[in-house]
Structure formats: structure tokens, C-alpha cells
Protein backbone atom coordinates (compact mmCIF):
# COMPACT_ATOMS: atom_id res chain seq x y z
CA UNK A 1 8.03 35.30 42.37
CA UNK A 2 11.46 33.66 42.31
CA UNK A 3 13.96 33.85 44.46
CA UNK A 4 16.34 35.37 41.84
CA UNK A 5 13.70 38.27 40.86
CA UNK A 6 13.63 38.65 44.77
CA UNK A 7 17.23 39.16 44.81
CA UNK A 8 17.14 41.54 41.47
CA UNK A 9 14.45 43.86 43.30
CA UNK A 10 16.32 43.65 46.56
CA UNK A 11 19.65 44.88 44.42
CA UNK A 12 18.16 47.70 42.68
CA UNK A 13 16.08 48.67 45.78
CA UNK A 14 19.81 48.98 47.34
CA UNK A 15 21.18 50.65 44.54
CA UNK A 16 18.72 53.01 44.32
CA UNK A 17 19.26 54.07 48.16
CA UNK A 18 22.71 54.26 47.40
CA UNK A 19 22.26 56.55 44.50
CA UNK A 20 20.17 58.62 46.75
CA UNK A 21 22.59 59.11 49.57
CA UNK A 22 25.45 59.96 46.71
CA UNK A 23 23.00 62.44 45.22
CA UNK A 24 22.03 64.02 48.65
CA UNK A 25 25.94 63.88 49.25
CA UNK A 26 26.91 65.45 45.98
CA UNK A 27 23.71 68.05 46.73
CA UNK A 28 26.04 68.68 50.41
CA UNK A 29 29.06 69.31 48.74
CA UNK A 30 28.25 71.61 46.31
CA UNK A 31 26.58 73.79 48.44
CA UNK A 32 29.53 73.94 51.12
CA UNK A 33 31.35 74.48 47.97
CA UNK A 34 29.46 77.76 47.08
CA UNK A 35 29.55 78.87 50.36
CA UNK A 36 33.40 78.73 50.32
CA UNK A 37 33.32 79.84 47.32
CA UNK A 38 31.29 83.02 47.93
CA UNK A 39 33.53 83.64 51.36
CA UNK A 40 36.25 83.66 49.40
CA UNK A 41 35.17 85.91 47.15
CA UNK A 42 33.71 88.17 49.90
CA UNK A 43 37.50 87.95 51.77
CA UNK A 44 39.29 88.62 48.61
CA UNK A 45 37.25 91.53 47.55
CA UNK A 46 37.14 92.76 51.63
CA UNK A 47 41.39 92.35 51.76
CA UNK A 48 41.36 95.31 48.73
CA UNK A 49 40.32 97.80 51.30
CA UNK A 50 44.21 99.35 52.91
CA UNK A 51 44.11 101.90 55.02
CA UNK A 52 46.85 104.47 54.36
CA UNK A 53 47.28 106.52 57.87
CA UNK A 54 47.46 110.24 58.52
CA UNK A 55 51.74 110.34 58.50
CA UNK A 56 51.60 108.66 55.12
CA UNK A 57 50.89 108.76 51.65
CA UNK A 58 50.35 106.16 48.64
CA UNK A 59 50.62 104.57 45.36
CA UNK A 60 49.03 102.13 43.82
CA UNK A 61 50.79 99.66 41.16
CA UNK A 62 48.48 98.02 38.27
CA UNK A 63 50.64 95.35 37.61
CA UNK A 64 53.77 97.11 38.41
CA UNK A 65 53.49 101.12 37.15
CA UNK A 66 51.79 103.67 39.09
CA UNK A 67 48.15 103.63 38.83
CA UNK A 68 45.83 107.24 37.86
CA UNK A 69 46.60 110.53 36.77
CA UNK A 70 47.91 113.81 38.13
CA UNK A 71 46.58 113.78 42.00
CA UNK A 72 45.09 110.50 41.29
CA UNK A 73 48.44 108.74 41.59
CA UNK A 74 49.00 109.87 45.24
CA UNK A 75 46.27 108.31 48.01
CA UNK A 76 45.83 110.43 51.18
CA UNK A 77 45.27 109.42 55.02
CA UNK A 78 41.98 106.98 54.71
CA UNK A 79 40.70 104.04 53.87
CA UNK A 80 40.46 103.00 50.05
CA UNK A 81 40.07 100.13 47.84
CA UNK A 82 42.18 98.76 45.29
CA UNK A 83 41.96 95.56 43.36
CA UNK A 84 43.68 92.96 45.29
CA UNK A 85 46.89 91.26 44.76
CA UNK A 86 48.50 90.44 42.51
CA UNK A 87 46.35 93.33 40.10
CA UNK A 88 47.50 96.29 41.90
CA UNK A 89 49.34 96.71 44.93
CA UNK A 90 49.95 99.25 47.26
CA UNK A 91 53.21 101.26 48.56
CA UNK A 92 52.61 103.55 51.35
CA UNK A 93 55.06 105.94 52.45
CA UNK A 94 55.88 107.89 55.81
CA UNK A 95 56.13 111.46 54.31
CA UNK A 96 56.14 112.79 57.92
CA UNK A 97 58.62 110.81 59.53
CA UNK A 98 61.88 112.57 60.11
CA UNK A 99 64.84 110.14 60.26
CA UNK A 100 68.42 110.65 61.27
CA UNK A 101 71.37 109.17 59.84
CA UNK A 102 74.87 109.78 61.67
CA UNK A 103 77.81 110.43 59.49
CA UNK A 104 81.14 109.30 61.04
CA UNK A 105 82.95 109.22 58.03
CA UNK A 106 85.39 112.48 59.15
CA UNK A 107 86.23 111.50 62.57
CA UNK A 108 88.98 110.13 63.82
CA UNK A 109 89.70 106.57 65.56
CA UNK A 110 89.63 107.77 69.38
CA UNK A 111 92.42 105.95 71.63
CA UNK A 112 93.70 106.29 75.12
CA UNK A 113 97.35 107.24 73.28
CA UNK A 114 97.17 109.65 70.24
CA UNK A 115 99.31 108.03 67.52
CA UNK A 116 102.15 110.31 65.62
CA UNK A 117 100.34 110.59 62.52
CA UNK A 118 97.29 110.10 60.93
CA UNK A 119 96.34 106.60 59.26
CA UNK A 120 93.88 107.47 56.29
CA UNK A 121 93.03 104.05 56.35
CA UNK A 122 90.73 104.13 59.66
CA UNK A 123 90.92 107.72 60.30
CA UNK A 124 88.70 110.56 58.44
CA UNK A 125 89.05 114.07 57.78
CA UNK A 126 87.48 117.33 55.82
CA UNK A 127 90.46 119.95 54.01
CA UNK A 128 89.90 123.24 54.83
CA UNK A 129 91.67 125.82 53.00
CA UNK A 130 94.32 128.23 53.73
CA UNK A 131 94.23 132.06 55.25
CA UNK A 132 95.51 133.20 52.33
CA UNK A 133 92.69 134.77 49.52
CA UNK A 134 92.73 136.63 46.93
CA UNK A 135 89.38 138.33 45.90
CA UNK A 136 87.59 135.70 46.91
CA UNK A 137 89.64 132.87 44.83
CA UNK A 138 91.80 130.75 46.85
CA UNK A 139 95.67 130.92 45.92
CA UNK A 140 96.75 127.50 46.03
CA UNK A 141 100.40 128.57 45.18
CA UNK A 142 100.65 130.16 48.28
CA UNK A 143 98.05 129.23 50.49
CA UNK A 144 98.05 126.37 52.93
CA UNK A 145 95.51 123.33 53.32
CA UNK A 146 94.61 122.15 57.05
CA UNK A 147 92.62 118.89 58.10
CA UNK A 148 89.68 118.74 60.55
CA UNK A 149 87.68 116.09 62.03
CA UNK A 150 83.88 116.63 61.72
CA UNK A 151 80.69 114.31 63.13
CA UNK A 152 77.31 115.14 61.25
CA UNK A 153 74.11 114.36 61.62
CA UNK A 154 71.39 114.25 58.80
CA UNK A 155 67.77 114.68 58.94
CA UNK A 156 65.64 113.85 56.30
CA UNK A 157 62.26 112.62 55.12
CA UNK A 158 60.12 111.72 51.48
CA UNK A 159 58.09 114.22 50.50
CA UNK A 160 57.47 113.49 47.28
CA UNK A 161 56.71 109.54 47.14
CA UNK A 162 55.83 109.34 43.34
CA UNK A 163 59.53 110.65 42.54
CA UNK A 164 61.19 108.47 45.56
CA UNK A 165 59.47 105.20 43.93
CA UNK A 166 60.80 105.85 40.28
CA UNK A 167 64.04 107.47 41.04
CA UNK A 168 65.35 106.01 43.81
CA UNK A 169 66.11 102.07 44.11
CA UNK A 170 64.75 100.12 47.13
CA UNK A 171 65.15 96.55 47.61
CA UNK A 172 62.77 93.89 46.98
CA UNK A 173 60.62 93.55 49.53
CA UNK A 174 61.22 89.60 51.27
CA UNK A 175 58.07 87.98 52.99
CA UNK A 176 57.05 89.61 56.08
CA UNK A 177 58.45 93.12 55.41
CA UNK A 178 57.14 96.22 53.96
CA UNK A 179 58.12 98.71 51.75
CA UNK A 180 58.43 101.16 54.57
CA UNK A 181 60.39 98.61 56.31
CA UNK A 182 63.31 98.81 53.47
CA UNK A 183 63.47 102.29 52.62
CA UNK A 184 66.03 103.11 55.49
CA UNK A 185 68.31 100.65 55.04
CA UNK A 186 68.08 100.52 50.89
CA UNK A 187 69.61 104.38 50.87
CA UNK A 188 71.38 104.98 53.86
CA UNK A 189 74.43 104.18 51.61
CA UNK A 190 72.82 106.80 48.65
CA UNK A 191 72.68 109.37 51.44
CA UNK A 192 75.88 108.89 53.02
CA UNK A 193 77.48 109.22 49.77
CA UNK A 194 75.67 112.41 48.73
CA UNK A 195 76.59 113.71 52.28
CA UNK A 196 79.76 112.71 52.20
CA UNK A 197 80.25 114.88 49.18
CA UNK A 198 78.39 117.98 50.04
CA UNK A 199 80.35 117.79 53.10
CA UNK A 200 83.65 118.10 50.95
CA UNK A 201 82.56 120.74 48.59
CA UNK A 202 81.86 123.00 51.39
CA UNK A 203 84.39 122.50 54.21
CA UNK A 204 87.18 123.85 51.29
CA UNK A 205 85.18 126.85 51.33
CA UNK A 206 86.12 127.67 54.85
CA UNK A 207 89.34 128.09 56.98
CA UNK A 208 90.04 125.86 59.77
CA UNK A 209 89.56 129.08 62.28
CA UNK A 210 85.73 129.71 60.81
CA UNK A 211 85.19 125.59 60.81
CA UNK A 212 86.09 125.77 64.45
CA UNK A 213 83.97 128.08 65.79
CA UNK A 214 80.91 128.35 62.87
CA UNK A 215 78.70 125.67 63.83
CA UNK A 216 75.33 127.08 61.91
CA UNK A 217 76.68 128.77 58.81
CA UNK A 218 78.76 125.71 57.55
CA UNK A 219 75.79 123.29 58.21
CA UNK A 220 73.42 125.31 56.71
CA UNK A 221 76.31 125.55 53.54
CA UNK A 222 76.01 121.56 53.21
CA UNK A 223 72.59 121.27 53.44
CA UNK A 224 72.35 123.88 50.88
CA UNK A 225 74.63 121.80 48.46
CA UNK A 226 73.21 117.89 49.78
CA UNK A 227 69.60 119.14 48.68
CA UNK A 228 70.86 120.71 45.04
CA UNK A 229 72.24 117.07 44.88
CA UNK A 230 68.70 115.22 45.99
CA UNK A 231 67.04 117.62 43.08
CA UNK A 232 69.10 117.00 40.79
CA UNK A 233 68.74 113.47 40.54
CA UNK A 234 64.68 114.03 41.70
CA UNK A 235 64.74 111.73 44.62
CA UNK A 236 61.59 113.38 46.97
CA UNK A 237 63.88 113.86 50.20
CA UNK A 238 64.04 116.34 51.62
CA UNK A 239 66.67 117.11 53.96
CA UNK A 240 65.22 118.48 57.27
CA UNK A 241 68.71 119.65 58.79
CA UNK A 242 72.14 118.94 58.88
CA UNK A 243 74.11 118.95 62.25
CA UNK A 244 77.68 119.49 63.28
CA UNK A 245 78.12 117.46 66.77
CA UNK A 246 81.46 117.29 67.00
CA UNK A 247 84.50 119.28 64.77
CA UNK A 248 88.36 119.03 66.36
CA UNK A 249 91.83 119.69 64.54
CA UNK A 250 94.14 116.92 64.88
CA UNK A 251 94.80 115.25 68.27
CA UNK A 252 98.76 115.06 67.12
CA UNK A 253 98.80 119.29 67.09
CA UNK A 254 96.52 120.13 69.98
CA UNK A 255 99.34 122.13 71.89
CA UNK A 256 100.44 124.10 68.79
CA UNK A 257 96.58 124.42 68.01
CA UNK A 258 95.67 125.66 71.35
CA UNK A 259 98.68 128.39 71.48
CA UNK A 260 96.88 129.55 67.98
CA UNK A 261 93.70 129.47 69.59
CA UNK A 262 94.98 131.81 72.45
CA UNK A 263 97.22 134.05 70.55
CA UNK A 264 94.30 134.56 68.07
CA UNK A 265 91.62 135.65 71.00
CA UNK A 266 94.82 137.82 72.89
CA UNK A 267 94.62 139.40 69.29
CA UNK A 268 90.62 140.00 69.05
CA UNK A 269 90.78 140.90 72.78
CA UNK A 270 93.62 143.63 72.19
CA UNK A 271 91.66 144.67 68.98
CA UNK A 272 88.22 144.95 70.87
CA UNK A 273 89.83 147.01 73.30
CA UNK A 274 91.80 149.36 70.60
CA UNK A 275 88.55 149.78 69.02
CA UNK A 276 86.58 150.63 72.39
CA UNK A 277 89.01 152.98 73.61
CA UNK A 278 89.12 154.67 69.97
CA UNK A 279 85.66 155.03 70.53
CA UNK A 280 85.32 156.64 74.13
CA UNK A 281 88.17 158.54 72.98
CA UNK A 282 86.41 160.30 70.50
CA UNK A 283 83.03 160.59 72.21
CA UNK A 284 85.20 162.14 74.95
CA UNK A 285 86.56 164.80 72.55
CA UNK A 286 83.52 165.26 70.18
CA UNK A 287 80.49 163.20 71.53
CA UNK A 288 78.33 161.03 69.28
CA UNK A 289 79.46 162.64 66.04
CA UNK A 290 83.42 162.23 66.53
CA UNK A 291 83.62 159.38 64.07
CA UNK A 292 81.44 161.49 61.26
CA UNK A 293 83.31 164.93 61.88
CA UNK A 294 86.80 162.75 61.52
CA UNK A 295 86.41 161.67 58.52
CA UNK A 296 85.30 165.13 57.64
CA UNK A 297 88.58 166.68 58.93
CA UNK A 298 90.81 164.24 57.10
CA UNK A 299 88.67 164.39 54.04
CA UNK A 300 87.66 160.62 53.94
CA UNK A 301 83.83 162.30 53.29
CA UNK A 302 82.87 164.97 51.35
CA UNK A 303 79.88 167.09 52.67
CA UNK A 304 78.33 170.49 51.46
CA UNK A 305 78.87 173.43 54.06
CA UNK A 306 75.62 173.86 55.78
CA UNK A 307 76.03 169.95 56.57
CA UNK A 308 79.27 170.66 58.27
CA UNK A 309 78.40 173.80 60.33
CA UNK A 310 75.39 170.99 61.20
CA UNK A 311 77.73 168.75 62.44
CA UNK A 312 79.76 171.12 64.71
CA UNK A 313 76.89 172.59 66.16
CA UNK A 314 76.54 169.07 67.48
CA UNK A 315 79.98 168.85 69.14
CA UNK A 316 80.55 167.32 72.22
CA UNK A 317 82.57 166.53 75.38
CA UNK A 318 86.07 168.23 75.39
CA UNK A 319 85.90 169.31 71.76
CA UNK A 320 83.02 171.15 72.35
CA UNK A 321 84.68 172.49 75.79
CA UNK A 322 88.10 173.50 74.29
CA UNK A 323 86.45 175.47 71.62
CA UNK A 324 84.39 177.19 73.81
CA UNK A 325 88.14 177.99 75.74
CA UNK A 326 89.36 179.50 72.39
CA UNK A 327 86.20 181.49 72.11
CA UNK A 328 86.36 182.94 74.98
CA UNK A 329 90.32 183.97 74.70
CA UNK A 330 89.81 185.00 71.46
CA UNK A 331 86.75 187.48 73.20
CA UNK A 332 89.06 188.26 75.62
CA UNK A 333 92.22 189.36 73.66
CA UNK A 334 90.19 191.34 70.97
CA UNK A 335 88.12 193.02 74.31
CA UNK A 336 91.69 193.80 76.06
CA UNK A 337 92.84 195.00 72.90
CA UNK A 338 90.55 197.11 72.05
CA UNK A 339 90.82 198.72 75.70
CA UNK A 340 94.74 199.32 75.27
CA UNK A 341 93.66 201.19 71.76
CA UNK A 342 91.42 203.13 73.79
CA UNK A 343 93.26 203.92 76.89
CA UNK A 344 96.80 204.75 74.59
CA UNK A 345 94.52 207.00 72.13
CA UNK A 346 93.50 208.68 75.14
CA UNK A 347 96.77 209.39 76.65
CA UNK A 348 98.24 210.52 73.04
CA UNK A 349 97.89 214.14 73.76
CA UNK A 350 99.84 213.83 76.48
CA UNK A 351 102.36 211.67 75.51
CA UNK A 352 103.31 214.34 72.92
CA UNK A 353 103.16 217.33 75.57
CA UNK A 354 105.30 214.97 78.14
CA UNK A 355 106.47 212.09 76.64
CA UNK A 356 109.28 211.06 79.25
CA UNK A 357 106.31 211.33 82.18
CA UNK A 358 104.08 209.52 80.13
CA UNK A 359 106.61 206.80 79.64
CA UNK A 360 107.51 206.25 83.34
CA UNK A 361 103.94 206.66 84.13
CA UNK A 362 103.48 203.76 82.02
CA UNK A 363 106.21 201.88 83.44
CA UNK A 364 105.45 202.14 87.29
CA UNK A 365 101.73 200.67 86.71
CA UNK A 366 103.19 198.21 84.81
CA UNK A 367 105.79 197.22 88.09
CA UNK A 368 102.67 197.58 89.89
CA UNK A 369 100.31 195.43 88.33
CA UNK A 370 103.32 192.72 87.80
CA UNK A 371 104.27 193.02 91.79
CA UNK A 372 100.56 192.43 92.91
CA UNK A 373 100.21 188.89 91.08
CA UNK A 374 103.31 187.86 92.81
CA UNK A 375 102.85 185.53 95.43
CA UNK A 376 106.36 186.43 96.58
CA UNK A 377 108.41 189.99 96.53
CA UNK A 378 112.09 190.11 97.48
CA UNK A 379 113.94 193.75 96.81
CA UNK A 380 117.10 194.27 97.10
CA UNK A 381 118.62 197.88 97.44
CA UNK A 382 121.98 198.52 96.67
CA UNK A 383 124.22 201.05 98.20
CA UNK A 384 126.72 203.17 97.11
CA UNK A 385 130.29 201.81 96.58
CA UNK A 386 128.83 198.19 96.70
CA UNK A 387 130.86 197.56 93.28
CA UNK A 388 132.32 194.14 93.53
CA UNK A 389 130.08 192.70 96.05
CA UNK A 390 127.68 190.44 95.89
CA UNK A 391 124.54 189.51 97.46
CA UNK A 392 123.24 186.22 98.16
CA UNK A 393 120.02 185.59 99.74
CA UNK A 394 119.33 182.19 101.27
CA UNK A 395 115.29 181.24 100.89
CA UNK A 396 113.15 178.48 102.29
CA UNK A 397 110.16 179.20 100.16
CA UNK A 398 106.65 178.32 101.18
CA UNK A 399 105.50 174.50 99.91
CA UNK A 400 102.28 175.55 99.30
CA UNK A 401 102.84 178.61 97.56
CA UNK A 402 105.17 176.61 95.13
CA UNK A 403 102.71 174.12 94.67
CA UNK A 404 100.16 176.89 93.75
CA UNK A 405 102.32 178.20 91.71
CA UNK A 406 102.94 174.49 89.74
CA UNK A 407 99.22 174.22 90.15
CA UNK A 408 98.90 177.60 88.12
């Protein structure tokens, strides 16, 4: 053999080794390659599982719209799988969480040194009405507006997350964020607004007296009003409660505002007593059915008779006493009478035999009956030819007799 076939064999012995190793190589690669391959698979299909957790609920988006029908489109507290992004995604949202959202809006700029005036630039306030009314419809021609300062304090929470995704706009959501993470800050100015206004339509309902001291009925008034508003537009909040912190009139009329304040409770407190002693008045003079057996008397209630014997048989306290009093008189008078009848019947015969006897019979137990209920007697004879004279007697009576007799 030559030395140039030597070097062809030695060449293609080479190139054959080499083709080997590329082959074997090639063999390598591929395989890593389908194991990747498969792992990635595996991880892509294993990142579809989310787990939406017991304070939440989902939706799922196939390629932007909400995925299923009915109860479907909502995903409970578990773990489920969804194709992975970018087919569908998922939006889960806290439908237990309550958050609160101060509104500041109404109050006023608080300085060491109240200014003169208000600045409606930096300073808020809530119009109340007037005192004046009329069936319910305010008179504006004659009725007063006032200005308070109010702090509230919102509470709310989505409970309906299908409506709160297509009716209510949330900003994109950047790289490293969630949808959860955007909600808040996305409608806090929605909310504010819609607060803001409910807040307005209701303080005019009031006057600045009821604002003052009401601090359930007028949030319970807004709330009523903010959630009419979140309906309307279908927005899935719900508002939990509304607050009232803080409500003051203006700093610039506390002292007039405060002599209101105490003239108004001198009033209730003289009224409150008016009424209480109009009470124990008449359950002094008629007992527990004064009030009923009033407006009998003046004919404020009509009642048949058998109710209205009823109700005096039920008289009380002095009534009850001073009609007992009359009874007994009356008793007494008809009884005494009855006994004069009797006792001049029985002397008629002899009134008409003697009549000038009778008479000063009559007379003398008369001066006797008078002379024994007097505490004092004085009796003064007179003498003949005392004509002209007079008599004058000088008496230091007896305290306590004339205090009996006062008593009497």
C-alpha cells in the first residue's frame, strides 16, 4: 500500500470518528432538549393551577371577557386550573375585606387663630336648612340656610365582583402588582365623589340643631342615598357603614352658637319640667286616668256613657278625695234636712196652739247651740238709764284659741 492510500484511510478513519462524536453529540442535545422541553411543558401546565383563598372570589378572562356561564363565571375559595397566560387569566377579588376611606372634604382648616371668615378655597362645609317648614317642604323665601363642618368615614367592600370588573374602571395593572393591589387606589376618587354627594343631598334635609346632636339617623340617611347611587350605576360595593367623627358649626360663631345651645336646653329643661309637673299634677288630682278623663271634660274625646262612669270609678288622689267630701255634705245636708222637716212637722200643732212660745222656744236653743261652739262668751248687761253711754271692753284674747280659730 502507498503512502497516499495510507493517508486516505487514516483521513476517513478520522472523519468517521469525528462524525461519530457529532452524532453522539447531536444524540446529547436532543435529548436535553426534550427534557427541557417536557419541563417546560410540565411548569407551564403546573403555573395554571391559582389558588383563590377563602376571603375572595374570582374570574377568569379568555382572552380578555369573562369566562363560563351563570355561577360558572364566579370561582370560590380553592384551588383551580385555568389555561395559563396569556389564554385566560385570573382576577381575584377580596369580597370580605372591609375598607375605610376618610372623607375630609367638609372640615375646616384647623389653626391656632380662627380667621374672620371662611375661605371656600381650603375650607369645607355641608348647608343645612332653616327652622322654618312648611308641611314638610322647606320655604326658602323665608327660611334660613346654616353651614356645618362634618368628618365621615366610609366603609365598604365588593360583593359582587362580576359587576365591579365590568362597571367599574381599575387601572392597568404595572409589573409586580395585582389587581387587588389597584382596586383601592383606582376608586377612592369614584367613592369620594359619590360620598361627597350623598353627603349633600342629605345634610339639606336636616337643621343645624338635629345635625348637631343626630349622629346615627343622618349617617344612616347618607348611606341610604351613597348605596341608591352604587346601584344605580351597578358597581358591586357595598357600603358597610357610614360614620360621623366629627360635626362643629363655625369656629367664627362659637360664642353666639353656644348661647343657642344653652338657651335651647334652658328651654327643653323648663319644658320637661312643665310637662312633669302637669303630670304629677294631675295624678295628684285624678290618679293614672287624669290625662284620659281631661280630655273627656273639655270634650277633646268623645266616649259612650258606660265608658265614662268606667273612668270615674277609677278616680284617684284628691279628685277622688274631694268628691267623696261633696258626697258626704251632700248626705249630710239632705240627712239634717230631712230632720228639721221632721222635728218642725212635729212641733206644728203647737206652733198653732202657741205660736209666740213656740217661737222663743225656738230662739233660746238656737242662742244655745250658737253659745256652746264659742270658744269665747262676753255679755254685756245694760242698765237702766245707761242711754248715752258707752261701753268699751279692753281684751287680750288667748293666742291659741285665735289660732284655733284661723286653724278652723
Amino acid at each position: 500500500m502507498t503512502e497516499k492510500q495510507e493517508d486516505k484511510k487514516q483521513k476517513n478513519e478520522q472523519q468517521d470518528v469525528a462524525g461519530k462524536s457529532l452524532s453522539d453529540a447531536l444524540t446529547i442535545s436532543f435529548g436535553i432538549l426534550k427534557i427541557i422541553m417536557i419541563v417546560l411543558v410540565v411548569v407551564f401546565l403546573v403555573s395554571g393551577f391559582k389558588t383563590v383563598e377563602p376571603d375572595e372570589e374570582a374570574l377568569v378572562l379568555l382572552f380578555g371577557k369573562i369566562r363560563g356561564v351563570g355561577e360558572e363565571r364566579i370561582l370560590g375559595p380553592g384551588l383551580h386550573w385555568i389555561k395559563p397566560y396569556p389564554i385566560e387569566e385570573i382576577i381575584k377579588i377580596n369580597v370580605e375585606k372591609n375598607v375605610n376611606l376618610a372623607i375630609n372634604s367638609f372640615w375646616y382648616v384647623e389653626k391656632d387663630r380662627v380667621a374672620d371668615s371662611l375661605d371656600p378655597r381650603f375650607e369645607g362645609y355641608c348647608i343645612v336648612r332653616g327652622q322654618k317648614q312648611n308641611q314638610g317642604v322647606i320655604d326658602s323665601s323665608g327660611s334660613d340656610y346654616n353651614i356645618v363642618h362634618s368628618k365621615w368615614i366610609l366603609t365598604y367592600k365588593i360583593d359582587d365582583p362580576e359587576r365591579f370588573f365590568r362597571n367599574v374602571y381599575v387601572e392597568d395593572v404595572k409589573p409586580g402588582e395585582t389587581y387587588a393591589d389597584v382596586i383601592a387606589e383606582s376608586i377612592t376618587d369614584l367613592l369620594r365623589n359619590l360620598v361627597s354627594d350623598a353627603v349633600v343631598r342629605a345634610m339639606v334635609n336636616y337643621t343645624i340643631d338635629e345635625a348637631i346632636v343626630s349622629q346615627d339617623r343622618i349617617p344612616k340617611h347618607v348611606k341610604r342615598v351613597l348605596q341608591e347611587k352604587l346601584d344605580k350605576i351597578e358597581s358591586g360595593i357595598k357600603v358597610v357603614s357610614i360614620q360621623l367623627p366629627g360635626i362643629s358649626w363655625p369656629k367664627q360663631v362659637d360664642a353666639s352658637f353656644q348661647g343657642s345651645i344653652k338657651a335651647g336646653q334652658y328651654s327643653q329643661k323648663a319644658i320637661s319640667e312643665a310637662k312633669s309637673y302637669a303630670e304629677n299634677t294631675l295624678n295628684e288630682a285624678a290618679g293614672p286616668v287624669a290625662g284620659e278623663l281631661l280630655e273627656v271634660i273639655n270634650g277633646d274625646k268623645i266616649i259612650d256613657e258606660q265608658q265614662e262612669k268606667q273612668l270615674w270609678s277609677h278616680l284617684a288622689g284628691q279628685g277622688q278625695e274631694k268628691i267623696a267630701n261633696a258626697i258626704a255634705y251632700r248626705t249630710k245636708v239632705v240627712e239634717t234636712a230631712r230632720a228639721n222637716a221632721l222635728y218642725l212637722h212635729k212641733i206644728l200643732p203647737e206652733y198653732r196652739k202657741r205660736p209666740k212660745l213656740v217661737v222663743q222656744k225656738i230662739y233660746q236653743d238656737t242662742i244655745e247651740d250658737v253659745l256652746n261652739n264659742a270658744d269665747e262668751k262676753m255679755i254685756i248687761q245694760t242698765s237702766k238709764g245707761s242711754k248715752g253711754r258707752e261701753i268699751r271692753v279692753l281684751l287680750n284674747r288667748d293666742p291659741t284659741i285665735q289660732q284655733k280659730s284661723e286653724e278652723e
